[in-house]
Protein backbone atom coordinates (compact mmCIF):
# COMPACT_ATOMS: atom_id res chain seq x y z
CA UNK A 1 -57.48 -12.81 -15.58
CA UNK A 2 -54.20 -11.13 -14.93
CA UNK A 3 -51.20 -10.19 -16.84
CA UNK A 4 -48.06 -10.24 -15.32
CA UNK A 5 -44.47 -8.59 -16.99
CA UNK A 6 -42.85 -8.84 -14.08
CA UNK A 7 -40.38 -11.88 -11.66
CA UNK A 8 -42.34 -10.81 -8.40
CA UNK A 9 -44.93 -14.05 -9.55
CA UNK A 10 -42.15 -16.63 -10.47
CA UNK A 11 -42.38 -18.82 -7.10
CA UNK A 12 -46.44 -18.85 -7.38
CA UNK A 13 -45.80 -19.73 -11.45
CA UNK A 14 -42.83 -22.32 -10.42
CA UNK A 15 -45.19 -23.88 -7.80
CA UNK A 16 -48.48 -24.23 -10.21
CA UNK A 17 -45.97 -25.83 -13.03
CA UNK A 18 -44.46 -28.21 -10.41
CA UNK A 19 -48.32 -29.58 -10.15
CA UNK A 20 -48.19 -29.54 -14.18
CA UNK A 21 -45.36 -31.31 -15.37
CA UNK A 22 -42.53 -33.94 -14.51
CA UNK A 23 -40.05 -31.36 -15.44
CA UNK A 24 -40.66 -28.64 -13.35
CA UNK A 25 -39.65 -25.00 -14.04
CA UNK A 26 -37.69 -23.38 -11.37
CA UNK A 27 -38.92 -19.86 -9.76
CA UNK A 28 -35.17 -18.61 -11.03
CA UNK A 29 -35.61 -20.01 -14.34
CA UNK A 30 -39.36 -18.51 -14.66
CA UNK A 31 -38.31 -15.22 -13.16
CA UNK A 32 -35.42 -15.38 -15.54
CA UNK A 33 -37.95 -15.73 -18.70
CA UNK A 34 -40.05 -12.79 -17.09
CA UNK A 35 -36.99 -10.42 -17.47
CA UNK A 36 -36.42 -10.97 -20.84
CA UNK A 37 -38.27 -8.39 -23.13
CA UNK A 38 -41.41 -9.22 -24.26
CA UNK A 39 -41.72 -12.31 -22.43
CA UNK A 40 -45.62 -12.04 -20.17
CA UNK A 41 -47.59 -14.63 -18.16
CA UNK A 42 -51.50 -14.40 -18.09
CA UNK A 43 -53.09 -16.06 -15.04
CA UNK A 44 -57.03 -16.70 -13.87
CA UNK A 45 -57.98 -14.66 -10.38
CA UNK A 46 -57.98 -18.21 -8.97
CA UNK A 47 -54.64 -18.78 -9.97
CA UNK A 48 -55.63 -22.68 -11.08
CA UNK A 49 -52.89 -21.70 -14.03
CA UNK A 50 -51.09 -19.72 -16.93
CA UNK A 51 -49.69 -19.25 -19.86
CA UNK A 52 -46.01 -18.05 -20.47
CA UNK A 53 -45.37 -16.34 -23.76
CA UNK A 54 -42.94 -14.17 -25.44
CA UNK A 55 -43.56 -11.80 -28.27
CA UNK A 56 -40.71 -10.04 -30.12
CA UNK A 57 -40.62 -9.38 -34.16
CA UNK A 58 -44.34 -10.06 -35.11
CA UNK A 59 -44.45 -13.61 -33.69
CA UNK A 60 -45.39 -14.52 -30.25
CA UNK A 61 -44.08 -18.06 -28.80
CA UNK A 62 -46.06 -20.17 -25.96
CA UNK A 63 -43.32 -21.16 -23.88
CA UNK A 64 -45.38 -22.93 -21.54
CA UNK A 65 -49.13 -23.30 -20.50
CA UNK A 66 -49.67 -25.17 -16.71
CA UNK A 67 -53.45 -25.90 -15.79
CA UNK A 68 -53.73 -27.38 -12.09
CA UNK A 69 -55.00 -31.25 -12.81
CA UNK A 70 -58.23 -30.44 -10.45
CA UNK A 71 -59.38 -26.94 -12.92
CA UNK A 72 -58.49 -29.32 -16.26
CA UNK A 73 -61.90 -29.60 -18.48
CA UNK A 74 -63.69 -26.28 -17.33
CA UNK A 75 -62.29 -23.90 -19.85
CA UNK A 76 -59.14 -22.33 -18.13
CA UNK A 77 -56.53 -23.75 -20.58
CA UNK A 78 -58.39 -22.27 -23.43
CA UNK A 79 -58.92 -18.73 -21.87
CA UNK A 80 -55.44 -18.84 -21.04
CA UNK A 81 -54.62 -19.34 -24.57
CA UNK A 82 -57.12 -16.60 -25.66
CA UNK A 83 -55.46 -14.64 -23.18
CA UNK A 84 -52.34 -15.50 -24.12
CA UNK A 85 -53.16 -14.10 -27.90
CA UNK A 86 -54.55 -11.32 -27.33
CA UNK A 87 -51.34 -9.30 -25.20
CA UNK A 88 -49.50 -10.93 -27.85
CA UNK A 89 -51.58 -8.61 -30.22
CA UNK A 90 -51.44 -5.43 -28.32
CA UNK A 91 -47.70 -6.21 -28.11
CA UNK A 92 -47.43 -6.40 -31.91
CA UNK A 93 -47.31 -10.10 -32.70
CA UNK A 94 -49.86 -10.96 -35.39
CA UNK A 95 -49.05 -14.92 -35.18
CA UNK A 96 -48.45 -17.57 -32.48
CA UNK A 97 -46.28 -20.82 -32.30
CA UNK A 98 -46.04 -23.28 -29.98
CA UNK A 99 -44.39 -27.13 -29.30
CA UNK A 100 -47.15 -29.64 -28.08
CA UNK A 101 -46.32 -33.52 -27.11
CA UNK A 102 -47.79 -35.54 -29.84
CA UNK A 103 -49.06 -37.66 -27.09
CA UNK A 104 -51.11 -34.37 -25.13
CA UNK A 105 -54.05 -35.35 -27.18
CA UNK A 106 -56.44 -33.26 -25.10
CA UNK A 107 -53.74 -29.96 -25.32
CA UNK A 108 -53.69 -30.67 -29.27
CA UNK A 109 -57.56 -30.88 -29.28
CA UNK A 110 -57.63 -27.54 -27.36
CA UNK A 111 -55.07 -25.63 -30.17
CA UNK A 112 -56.84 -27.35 -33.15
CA UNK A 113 -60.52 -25.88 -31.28
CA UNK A 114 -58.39 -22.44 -31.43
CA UNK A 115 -57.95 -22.45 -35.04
CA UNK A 116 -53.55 -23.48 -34.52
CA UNK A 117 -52.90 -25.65 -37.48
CA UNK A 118 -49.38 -28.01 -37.63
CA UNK A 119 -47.21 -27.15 -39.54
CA UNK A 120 -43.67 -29.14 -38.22
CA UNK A 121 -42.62 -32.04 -36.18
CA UNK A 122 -39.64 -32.25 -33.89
CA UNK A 123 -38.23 -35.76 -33.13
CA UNK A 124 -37.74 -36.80 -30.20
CA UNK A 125 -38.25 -33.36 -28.44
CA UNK A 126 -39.88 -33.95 -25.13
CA UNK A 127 -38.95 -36.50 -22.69
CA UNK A 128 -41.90 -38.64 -21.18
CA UNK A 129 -42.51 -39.49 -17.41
CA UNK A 130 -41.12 -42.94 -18.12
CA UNK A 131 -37.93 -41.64 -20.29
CA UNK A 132 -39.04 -42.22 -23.36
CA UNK A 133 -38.73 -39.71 -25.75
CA UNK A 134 -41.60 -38.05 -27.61
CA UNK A 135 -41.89 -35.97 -30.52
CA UNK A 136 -43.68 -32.42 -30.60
CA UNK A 137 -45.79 -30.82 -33.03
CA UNK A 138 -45.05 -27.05 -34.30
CA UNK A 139 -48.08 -25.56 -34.24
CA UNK A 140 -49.49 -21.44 -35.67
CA UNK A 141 -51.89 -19.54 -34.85
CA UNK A 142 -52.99 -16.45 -36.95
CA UNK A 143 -54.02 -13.55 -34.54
CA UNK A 144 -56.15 -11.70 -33.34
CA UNK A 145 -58.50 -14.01 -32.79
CA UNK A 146 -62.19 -12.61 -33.52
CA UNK A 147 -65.28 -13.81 -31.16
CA UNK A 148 -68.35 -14.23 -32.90
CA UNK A 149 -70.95 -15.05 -30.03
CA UNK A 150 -69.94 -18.07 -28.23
CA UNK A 151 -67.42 -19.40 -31.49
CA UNK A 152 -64.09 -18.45 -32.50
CA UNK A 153 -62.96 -17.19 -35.66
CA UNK A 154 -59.80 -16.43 -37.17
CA UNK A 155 -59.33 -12.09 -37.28
């Protein structure tokens, strides 16, 4: 895994999210995130993904996590998230948020495996493949998170 602070990824992080999402993130709307202080993206060697975050205050934010639909169900969105956490921690954030579809039941079964517990809705927030429009759970996340052998626990 890799860290990166910087725009020179955006058109590899663009490209990944395209395979992702109906609503693709362009590279100059990635690389324009990447400027902005405190805002990182962790990535696997194979690059099969990443996770987009921005810390500032105490609080770290998951703007986006992308996990190419052939490496879903081997454990790259959760190390991503792991990840994710822990820069957030060496950068001073000592909690995570993030929005998640309330119809991503495998992304919210991921989060709630991670110890992120709801804690708001927002109506109508996302927009579905078909136009409908779908409402997101808040989600937090105490951190750092502690490993305990092969289990996570809440530091």
């Amino acid at each position: 895994m890799r860290v990166l602070a910087n725009t020179t990824q955006a058109c590899l992080l663009s490209s990944i999210h395209a395979e992702c999402f109906s609503e693709v993130w362009s590279e100059a709307w990635i690389a324009s995130l990447l400027s902005q202080p405190g805002t990182f993206a962790c990535m696997p060697d194979e690059d099969t993904g990443f996770i987009l975050v921005r810390a500032a205050a105490g609080e770290a934010e998951v703007l986006t996590l992308a996990v190419k639909p052939a490496a879903r169900r081997r454990g790259v969105g959760l190390a991503l998230v792991i990840m994710g956490a822990e820069e957030a921690f060496r950068r001073g954030a000592t909690e995570m948020f993030l929005e998640v579809s309330c119809m991503n039941l495998p992304a919210i079964a991921l989060y709630k495996r991670l110890g992120f517990t709801a804690i708001g809705r927002r109506p109508g927030y996302y927009t579905a493949p078909d136009g409908r429009r779908e409402d997101a759970l808040v989600l937090r996340l105490e951190i750092p998170l502690i490993r305990v052998g092969k289990r996570l626990q809440l530091g």
